[in-house]
N, C-alpha and C. Protein backbone atom coordinates (compact mmCIF):
# COMPACT_ATOMS: atom_id res chain seq x y z
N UNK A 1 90.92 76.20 126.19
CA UNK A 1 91.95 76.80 125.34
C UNK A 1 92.28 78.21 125.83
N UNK A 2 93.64 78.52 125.73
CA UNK A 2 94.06 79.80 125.86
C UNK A 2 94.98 80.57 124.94
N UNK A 3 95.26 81.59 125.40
CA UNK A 3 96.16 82.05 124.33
C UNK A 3 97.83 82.72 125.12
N UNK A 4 98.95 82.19 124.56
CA UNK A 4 99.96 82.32 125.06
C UNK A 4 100.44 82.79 124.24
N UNK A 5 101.35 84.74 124.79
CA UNK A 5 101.92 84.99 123.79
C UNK A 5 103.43 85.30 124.27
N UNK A 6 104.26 84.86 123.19
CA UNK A 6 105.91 84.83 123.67
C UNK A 6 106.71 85.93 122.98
N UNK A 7 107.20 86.84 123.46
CA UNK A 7 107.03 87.73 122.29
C UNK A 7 109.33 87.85 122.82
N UNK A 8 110.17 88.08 121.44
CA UNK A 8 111.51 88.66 121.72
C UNK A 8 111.97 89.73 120.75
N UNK A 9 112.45 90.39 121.84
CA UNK A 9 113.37 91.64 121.01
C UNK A 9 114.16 91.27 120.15
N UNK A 10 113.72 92.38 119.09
CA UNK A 10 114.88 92.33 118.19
C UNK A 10 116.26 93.02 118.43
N UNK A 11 117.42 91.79 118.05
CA UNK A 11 118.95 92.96 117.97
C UNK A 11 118.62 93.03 118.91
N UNK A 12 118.62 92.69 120.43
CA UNK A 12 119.14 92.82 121.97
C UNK A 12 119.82 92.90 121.95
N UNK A 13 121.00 92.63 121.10
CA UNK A 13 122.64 92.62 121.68
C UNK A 13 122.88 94.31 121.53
N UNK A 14 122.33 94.01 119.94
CA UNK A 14 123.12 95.97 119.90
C UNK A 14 122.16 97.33 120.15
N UNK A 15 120.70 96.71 121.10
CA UNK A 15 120.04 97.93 121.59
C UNK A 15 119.92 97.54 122.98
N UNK A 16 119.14 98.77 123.57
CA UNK A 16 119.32 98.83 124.90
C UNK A 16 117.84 97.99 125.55
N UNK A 17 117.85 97.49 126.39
CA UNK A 17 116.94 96.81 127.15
C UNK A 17 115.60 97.08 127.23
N UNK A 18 114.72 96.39 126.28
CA UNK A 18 113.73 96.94 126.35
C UNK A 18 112.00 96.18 127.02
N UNK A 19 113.03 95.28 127.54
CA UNK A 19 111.72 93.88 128.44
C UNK A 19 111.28 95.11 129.78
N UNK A 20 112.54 95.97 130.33
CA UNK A 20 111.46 95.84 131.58
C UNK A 20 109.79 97.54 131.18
N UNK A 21 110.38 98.24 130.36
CA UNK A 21 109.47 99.11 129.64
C UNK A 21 108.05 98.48 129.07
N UNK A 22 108.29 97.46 128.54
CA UNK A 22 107.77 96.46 128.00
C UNK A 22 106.84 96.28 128.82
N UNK A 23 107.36 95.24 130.67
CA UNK A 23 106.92 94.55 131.00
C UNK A 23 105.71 95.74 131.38
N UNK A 24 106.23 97.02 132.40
CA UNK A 24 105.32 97.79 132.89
C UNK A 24 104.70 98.25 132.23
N UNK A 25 104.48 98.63 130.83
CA UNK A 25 103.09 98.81 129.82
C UNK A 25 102.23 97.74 130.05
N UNK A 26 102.70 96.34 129.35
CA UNK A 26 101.32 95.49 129.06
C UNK A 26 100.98 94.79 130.67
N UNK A 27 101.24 95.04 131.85
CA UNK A 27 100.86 94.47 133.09
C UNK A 27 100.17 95.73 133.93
N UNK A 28 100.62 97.09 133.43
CA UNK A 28 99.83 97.88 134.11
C UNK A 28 98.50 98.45 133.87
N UNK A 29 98.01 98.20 132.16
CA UNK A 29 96.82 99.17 131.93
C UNK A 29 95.86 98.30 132.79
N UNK A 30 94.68 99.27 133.22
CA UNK A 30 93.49 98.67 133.84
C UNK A 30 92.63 98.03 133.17
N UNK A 31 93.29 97.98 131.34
CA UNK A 31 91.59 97.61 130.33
C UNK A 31 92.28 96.20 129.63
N UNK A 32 93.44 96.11 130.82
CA UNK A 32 94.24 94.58 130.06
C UNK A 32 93.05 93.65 130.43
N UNK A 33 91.86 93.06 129.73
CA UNK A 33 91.34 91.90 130.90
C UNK A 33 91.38 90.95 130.05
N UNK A 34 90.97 89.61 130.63
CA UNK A 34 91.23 88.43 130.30
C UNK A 34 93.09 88.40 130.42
N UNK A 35 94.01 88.82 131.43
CA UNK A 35 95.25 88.62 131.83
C UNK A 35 95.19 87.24 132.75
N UNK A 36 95.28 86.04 132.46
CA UNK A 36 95.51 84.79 133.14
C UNK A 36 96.72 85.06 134.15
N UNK A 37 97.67 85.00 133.56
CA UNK A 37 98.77 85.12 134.06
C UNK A 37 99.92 86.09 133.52
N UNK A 38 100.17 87.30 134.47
CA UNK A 38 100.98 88.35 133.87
C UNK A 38 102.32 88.59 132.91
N UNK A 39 102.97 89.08 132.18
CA UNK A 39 103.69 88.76 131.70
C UNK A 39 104.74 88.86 132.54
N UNK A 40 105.93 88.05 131.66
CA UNK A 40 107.35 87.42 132.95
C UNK A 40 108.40 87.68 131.43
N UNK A 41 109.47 88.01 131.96
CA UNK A 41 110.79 87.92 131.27
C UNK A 41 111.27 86.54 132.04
N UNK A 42 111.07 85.71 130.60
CA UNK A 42 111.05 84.43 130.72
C UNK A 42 112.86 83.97 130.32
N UNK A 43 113.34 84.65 130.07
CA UNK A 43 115.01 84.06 129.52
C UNK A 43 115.40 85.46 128.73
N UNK A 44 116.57 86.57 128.89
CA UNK A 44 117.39 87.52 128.17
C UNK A 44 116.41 88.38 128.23
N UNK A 45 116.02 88.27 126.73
CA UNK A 45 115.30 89.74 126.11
C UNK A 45 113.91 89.33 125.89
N UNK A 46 113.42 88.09 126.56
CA UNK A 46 112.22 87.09 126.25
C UNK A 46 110.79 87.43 127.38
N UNK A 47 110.15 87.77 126.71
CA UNK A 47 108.73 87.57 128.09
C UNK A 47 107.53 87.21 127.18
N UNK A 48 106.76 86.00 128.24
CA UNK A 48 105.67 85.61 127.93
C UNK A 48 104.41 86.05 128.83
N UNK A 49 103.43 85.69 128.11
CA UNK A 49 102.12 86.35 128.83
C UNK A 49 101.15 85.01 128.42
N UNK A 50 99.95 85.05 129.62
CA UNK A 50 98.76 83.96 129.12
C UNK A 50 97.54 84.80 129.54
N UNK A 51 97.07 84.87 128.16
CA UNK A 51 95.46 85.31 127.95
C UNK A 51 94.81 84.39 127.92
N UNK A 52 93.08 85.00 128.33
CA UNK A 52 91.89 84.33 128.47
C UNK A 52 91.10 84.90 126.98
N UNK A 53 91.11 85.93 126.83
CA UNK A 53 90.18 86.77 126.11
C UNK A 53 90.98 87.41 124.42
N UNK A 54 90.44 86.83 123.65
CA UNK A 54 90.47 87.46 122.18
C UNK A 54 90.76 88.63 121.97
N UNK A 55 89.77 89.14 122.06
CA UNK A 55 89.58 90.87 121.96
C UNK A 55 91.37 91.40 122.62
N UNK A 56 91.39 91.20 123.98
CA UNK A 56 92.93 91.40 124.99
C UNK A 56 94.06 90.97 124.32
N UNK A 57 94.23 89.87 123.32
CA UNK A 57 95.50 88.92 122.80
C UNK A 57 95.70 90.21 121.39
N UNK A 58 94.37 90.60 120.85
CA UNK A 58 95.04 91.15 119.73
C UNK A 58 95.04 92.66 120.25
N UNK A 59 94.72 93.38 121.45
CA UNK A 59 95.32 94.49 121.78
C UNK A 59 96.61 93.95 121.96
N UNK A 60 97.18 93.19 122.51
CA UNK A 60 98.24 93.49 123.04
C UNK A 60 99.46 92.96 121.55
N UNK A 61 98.86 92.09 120.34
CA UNK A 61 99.67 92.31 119.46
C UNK A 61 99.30 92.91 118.65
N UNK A 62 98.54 94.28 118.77
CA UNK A 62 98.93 95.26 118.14
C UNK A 62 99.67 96.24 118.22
N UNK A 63 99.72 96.37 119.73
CA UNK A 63 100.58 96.95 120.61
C UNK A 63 102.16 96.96 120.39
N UNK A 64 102.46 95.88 120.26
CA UNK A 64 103.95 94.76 119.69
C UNK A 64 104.00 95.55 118.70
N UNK A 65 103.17 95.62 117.66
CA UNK A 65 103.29 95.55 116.13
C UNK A 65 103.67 97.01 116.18
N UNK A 66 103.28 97.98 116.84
CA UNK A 66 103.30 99.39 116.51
C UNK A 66 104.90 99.76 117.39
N UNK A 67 105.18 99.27 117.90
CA UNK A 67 106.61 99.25 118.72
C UNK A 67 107.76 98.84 117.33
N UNK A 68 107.36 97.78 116.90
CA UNK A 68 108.28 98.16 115.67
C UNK A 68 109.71 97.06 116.30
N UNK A 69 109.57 96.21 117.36
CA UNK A 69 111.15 95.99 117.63
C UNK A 69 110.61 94.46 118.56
N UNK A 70 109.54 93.91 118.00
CA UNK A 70 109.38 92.67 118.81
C UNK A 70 109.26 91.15 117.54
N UNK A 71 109.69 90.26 118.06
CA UNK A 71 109.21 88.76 117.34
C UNK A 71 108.28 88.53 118.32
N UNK A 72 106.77 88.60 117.60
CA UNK A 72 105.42 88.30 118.31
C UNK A 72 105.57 86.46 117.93
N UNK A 73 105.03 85.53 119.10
CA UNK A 73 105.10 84.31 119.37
C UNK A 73 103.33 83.99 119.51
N UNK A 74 102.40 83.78 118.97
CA UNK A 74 100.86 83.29 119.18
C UNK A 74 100.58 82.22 119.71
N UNK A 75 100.87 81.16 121.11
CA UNK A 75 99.85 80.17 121.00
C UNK A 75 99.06 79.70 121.48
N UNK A 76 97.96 78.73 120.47
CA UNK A 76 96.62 78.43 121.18
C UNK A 76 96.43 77.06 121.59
N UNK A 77 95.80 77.15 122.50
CA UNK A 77 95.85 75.65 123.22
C UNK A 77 95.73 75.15 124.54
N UNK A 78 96.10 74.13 124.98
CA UNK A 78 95.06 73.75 126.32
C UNK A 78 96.85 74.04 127.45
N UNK A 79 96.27 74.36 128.54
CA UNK A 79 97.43 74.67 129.59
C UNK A 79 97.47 73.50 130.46
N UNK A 80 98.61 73.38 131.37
CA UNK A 80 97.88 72.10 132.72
C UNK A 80 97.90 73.07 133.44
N UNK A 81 96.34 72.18 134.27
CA UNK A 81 96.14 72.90 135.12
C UNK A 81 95.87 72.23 136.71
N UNK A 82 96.24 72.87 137.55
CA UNK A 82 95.84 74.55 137.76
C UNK A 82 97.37 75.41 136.73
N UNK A 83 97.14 76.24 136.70
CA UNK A 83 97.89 77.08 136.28
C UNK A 83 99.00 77.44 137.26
N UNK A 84 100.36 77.56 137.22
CA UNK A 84 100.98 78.12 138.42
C UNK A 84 100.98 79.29 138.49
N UNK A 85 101.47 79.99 140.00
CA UNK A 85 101.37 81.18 139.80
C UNK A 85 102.56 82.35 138.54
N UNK A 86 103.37 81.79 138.73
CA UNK A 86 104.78 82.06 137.84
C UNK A 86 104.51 81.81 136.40
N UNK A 87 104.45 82.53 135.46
CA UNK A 87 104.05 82.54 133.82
C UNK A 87 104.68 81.40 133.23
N UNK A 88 106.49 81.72 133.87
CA UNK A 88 107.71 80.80 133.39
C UNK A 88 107.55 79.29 133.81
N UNK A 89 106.76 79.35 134.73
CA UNK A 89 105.98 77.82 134.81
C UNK A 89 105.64 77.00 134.27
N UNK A 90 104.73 77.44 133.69
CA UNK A 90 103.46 77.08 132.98
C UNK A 90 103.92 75.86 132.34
N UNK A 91 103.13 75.36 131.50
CA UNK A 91 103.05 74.30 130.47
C UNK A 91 101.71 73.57 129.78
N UNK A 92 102.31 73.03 128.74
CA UNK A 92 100.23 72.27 128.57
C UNK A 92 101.13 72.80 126.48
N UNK A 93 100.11 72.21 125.69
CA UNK A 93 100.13 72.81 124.32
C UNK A 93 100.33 74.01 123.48
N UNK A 94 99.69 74.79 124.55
CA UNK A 94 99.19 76.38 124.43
C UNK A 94 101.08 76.89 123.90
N UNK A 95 101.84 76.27 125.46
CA UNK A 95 103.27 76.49 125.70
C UNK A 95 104.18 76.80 124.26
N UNK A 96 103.86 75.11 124.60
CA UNK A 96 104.28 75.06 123.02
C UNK A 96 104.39 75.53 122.06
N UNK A 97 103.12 75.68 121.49
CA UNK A 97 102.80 76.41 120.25
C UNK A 97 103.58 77.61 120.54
N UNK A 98 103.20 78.45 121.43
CA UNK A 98 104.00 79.73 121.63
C UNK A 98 105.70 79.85 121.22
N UNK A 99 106.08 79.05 122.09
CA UNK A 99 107.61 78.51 121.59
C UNK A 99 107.98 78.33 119.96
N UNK A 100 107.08 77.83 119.62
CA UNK A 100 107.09 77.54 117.97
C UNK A 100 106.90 78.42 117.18
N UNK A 101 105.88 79.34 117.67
CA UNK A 101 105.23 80.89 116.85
C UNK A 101 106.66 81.70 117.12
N UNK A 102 106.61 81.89 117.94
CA UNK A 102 107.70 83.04 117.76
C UNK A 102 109.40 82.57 117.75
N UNK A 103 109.98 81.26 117.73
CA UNK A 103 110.98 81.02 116.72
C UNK A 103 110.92 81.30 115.16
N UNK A 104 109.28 80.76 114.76
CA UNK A 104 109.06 81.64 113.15
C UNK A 104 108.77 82.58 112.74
N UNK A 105 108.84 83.90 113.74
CA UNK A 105 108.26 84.93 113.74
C UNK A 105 109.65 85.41 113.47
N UNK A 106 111.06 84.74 114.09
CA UNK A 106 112.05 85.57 114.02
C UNK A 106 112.51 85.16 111.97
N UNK A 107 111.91 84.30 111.53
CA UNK A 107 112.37 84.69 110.07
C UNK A 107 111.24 84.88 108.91
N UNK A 108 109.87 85.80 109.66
CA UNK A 108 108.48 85.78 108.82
C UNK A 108 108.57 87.33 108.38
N UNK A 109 108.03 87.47 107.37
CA UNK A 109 108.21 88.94 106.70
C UNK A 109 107.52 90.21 107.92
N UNK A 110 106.50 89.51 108.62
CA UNK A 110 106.03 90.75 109.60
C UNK A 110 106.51 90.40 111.09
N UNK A 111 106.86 89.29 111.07
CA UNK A 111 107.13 88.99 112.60
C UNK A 111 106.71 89.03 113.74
N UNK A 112 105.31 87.91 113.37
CA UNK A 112 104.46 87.49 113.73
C UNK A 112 103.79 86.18 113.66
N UNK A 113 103.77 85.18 113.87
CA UNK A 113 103.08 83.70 113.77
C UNK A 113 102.32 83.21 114.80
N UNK A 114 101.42 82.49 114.24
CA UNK A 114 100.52 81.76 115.23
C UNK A 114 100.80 80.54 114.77
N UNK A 115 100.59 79.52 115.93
CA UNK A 115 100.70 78.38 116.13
C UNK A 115 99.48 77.92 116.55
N UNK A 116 98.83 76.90 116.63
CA UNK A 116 97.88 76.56 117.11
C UNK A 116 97.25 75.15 117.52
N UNK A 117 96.83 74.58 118.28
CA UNK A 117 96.32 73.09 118.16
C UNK A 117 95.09 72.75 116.54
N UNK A 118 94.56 73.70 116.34
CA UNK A 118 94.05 72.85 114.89
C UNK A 118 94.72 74.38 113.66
N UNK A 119 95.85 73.50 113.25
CA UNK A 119 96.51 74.65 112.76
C UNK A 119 95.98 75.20 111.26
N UNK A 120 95.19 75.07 110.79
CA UNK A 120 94.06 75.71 109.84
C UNK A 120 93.63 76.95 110.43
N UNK A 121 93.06 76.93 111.65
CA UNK A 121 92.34 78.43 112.23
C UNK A 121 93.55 79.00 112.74
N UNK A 122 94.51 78.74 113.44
CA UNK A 122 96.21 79.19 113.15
C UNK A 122 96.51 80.04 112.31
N UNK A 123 96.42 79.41 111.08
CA UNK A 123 96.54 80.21 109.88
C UNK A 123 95.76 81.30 109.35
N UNK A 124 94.72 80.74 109.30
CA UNK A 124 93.44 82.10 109.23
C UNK A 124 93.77 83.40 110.34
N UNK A 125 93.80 82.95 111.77
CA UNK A 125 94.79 84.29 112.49
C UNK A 125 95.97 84.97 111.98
N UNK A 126 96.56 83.89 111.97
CA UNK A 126 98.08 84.47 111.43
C UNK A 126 98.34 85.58 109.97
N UNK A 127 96.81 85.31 109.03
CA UNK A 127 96.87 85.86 108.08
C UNK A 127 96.31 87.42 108.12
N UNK A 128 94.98 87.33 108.89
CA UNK A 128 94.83 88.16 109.25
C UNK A 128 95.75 89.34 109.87
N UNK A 129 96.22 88.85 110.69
CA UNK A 129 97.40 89.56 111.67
C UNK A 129 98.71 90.29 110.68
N UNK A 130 98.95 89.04 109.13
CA UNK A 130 100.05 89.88 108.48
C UNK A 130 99.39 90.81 108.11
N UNK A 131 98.48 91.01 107.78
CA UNK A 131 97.68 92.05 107.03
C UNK A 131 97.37 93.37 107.40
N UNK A 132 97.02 92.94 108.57
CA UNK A 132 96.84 94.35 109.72
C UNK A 132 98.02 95.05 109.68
N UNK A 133 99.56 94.16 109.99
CA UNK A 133 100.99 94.85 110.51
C UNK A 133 101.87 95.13 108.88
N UNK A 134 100.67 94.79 107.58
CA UNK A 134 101.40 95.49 106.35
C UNK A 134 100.80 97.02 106.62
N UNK A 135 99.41 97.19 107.29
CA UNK A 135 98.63 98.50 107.18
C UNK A 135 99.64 99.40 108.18
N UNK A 136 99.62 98.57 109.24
CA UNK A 136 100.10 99.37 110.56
C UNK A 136 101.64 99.97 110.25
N UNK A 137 102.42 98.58 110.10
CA UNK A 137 104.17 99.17 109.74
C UNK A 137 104.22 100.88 108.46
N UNK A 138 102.91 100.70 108.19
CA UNK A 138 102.92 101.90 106.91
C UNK A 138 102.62 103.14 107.62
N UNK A 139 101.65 103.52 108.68
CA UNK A 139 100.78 104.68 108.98
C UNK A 139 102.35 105.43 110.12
N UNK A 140 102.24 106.50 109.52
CA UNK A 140 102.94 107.76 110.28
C UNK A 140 102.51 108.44 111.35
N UNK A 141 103.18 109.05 111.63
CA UNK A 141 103.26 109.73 113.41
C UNK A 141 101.77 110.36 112.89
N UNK A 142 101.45 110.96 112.37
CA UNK A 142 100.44 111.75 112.06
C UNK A 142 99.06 110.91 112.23
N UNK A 143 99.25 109.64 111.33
CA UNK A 143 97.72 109.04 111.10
C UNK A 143 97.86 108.11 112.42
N UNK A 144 99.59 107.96 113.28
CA UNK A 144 98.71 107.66 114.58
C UNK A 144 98.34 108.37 115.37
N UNK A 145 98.36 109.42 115.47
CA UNK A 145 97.45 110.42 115.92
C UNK A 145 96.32 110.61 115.93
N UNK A 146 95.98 110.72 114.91
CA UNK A 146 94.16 110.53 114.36
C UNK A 146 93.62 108.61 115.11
N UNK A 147 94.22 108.04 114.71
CA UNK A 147 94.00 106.66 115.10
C UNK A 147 93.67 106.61 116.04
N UNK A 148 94.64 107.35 117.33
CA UNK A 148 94.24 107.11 118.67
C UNK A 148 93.58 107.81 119.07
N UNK A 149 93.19 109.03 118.35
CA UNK A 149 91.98 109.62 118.93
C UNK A 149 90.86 108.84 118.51
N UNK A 150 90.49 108.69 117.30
CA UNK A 150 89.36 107.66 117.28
C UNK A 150 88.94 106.77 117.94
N UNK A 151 90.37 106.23 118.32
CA UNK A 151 89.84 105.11 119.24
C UNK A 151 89.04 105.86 120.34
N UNK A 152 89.69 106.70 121.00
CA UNK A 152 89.49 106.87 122.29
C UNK A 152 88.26 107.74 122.40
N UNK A 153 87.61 107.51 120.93
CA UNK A 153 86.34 107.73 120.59
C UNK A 153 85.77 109.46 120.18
N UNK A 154 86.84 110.11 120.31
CA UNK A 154 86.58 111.37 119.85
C UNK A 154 86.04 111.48 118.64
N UNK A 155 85.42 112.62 118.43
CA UNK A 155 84.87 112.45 116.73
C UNK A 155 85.67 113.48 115.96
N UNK A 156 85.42 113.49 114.74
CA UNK A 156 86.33 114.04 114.10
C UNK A 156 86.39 116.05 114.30
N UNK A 157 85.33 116.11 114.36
CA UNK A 157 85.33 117.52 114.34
C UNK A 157 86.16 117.82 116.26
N UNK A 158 85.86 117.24 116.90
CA UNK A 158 86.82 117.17 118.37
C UNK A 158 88.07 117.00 117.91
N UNK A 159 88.16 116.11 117.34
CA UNK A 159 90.07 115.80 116.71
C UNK A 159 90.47 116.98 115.55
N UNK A 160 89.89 117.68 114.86
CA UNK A 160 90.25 118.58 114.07
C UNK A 160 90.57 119.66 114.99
N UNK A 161 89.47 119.99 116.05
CA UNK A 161 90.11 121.02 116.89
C UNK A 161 90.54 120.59 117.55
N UNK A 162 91.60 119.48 118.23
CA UNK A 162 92.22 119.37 119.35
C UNK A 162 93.74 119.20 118.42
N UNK A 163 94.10 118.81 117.63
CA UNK A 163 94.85 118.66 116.45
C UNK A 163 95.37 120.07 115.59
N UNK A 164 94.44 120.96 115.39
CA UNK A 164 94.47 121.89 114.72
C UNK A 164 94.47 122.05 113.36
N UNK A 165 93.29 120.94 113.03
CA UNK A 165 93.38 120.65 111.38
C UNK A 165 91.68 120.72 111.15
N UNK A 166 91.48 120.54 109.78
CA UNK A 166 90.26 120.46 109.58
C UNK A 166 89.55 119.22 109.80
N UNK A 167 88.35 119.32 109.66
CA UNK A 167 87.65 117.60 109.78
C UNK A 167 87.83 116.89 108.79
N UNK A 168 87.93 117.78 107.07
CA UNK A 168 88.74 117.22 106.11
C UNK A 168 89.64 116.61 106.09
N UNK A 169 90.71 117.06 106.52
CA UNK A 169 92.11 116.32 106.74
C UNK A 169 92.26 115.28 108.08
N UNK A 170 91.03 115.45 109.00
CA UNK A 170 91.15 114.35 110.09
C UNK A 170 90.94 112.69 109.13
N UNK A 171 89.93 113.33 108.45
CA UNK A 171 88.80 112.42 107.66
C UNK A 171 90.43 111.49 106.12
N UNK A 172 91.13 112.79 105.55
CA UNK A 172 92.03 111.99 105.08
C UNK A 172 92.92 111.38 105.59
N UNK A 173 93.63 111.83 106.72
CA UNK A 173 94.86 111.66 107.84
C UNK A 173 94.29 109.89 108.01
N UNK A 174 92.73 109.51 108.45
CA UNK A 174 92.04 108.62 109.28
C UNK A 174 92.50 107.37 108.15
N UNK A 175 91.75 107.62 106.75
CA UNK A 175 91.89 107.45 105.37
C UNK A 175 93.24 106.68 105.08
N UNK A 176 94.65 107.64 105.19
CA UNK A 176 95.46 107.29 104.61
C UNK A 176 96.12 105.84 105.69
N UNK A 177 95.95 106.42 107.25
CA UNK A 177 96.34 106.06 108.21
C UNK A 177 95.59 104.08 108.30
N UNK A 178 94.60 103.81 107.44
CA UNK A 178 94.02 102.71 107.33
C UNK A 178 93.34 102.43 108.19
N UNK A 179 93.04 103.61 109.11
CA UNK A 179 92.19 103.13 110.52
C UNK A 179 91.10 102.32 110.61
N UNK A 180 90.03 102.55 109.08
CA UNK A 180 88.55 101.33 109.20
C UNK A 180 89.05 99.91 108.92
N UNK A 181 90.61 99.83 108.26
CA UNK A 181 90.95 98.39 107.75
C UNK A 181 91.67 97.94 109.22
N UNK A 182 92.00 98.68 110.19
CA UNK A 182 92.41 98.56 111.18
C UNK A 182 91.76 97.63 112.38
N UNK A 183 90.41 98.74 112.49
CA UNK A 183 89.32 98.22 113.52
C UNK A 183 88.31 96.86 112.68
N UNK A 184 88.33 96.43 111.25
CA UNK A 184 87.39 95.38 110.89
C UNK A 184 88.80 94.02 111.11
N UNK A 185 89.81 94.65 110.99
CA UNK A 185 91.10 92.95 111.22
C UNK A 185 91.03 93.04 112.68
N UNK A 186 91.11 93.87 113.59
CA UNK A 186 91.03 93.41 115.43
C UNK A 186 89.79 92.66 115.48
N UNK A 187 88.25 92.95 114.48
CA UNK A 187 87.16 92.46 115.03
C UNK A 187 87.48 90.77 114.17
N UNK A 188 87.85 90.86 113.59
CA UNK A 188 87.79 89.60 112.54
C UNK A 188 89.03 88.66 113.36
N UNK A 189 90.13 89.21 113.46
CA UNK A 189 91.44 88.56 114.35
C UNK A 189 90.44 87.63 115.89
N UNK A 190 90.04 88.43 116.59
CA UNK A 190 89.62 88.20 117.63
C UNK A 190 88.08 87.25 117.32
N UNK A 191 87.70 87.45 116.36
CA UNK A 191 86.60 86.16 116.06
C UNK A 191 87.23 85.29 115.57
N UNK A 192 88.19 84.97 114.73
CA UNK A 192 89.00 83.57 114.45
C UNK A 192 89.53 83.19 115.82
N UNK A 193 90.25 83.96 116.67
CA UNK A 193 90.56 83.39 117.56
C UNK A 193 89.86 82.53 118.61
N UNK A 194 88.44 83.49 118.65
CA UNK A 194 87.72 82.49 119.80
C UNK A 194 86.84 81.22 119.16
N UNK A 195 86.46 81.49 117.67
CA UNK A 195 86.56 80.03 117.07
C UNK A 195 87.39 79.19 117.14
N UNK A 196 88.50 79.45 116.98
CA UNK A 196 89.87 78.49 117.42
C UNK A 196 89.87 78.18 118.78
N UNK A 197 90.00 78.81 119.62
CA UNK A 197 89.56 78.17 120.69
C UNK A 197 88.70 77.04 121.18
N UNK A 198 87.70 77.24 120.97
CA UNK A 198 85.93 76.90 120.76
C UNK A 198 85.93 75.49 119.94
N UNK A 199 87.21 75.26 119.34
CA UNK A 199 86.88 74.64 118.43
C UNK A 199 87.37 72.95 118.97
């Protein structure tokens, strides 16, 4: 099992091009792993990607989610193989599903769906995932600030002085910003997923 994600811009017609920005973010970081096969602008304003790894599928739709301007496509499932080298290739279930997730992503309140071969653990992702992008669509320039310093593992009293705030207000900024409901849905997202897989 893998994970194929199809992701399309929103309103392409009346904004400006935003696949190839796109493409060179999620194909260039060095901490993309589990990348099967890179992402491809698969048709217009359309690019797909095929993951190996859980943990990698929900960086990269969180990534989507905080951009604010994508229909995220989820799917899980078996590929044929060998795999070709070309993304736009591809085929097998996984395909599919993908195709299917993100046609319903373009009329789902967060715009986002998973599809899946046993579509029960589908759902359990998919729910997860609205949940995260009700927290995320909410947090401001500010609490992503704090967010990404956390991540990037600073502690708070480092982020108060690199910020110019107190550790108080890192500590509410972190708070309001939903960052612990943040990091327990990536760990929980990414364990449904590789059960689904697995399964």
């Amino acid at each position: 099992m893998v994970f194929v994600l199809t992701v399309d811009q929103w309103a392409s017609r009346s904004t400006r091009d935003l696949v190839p920005e796109l493409l060179n973010t999620l194909n260039r970081r060095p901490r993309r792993t589990g990348l099967l096969r890179k992402f491809e602008r698969t048709a217009g304003d359309e690019v797909q990607g095929v993951l190996s790894e859980a943990r990698a599928t929900v960086d990269v739709i969180v990534h989507l989610i905080r951009a604010d301007c994508w229909h995220v496509g989820l799917g899980i499932g078996a590929v044929d193989e060998p795999l070709p080298r070309s993304t736009r290739a591809g085929s097998g279930s996984a395909f599919v599903n993908a195709r299917e997730a993100v046609n319903r992503a373009k009329s789902s309140p967060h715009h986002v769906n998973v599809v899946g071969d046993d579509p029960h653990a589908a759902e359990q992702v998919e729910s997860v995932l609205w949940l995260m992008a009700s927290v995320l669509r909410r947090r401001s320039e500010r609490g992503w600030a704090v967010a990404d310093l956390l991540a990037e593992g600073l502690t708070r009293r480092e982020i108060g002085v690199k910020l110019g705030i107190s550790q108080s207000a890192v500590t509410q900024r972190a708070q309001a910003a939903g960052f612990a409901e943040e990091q327990r849905g990536r760990v929980l997202a990414a364990e449904l997923l590789e059960r689904g897989a697995a399964a």
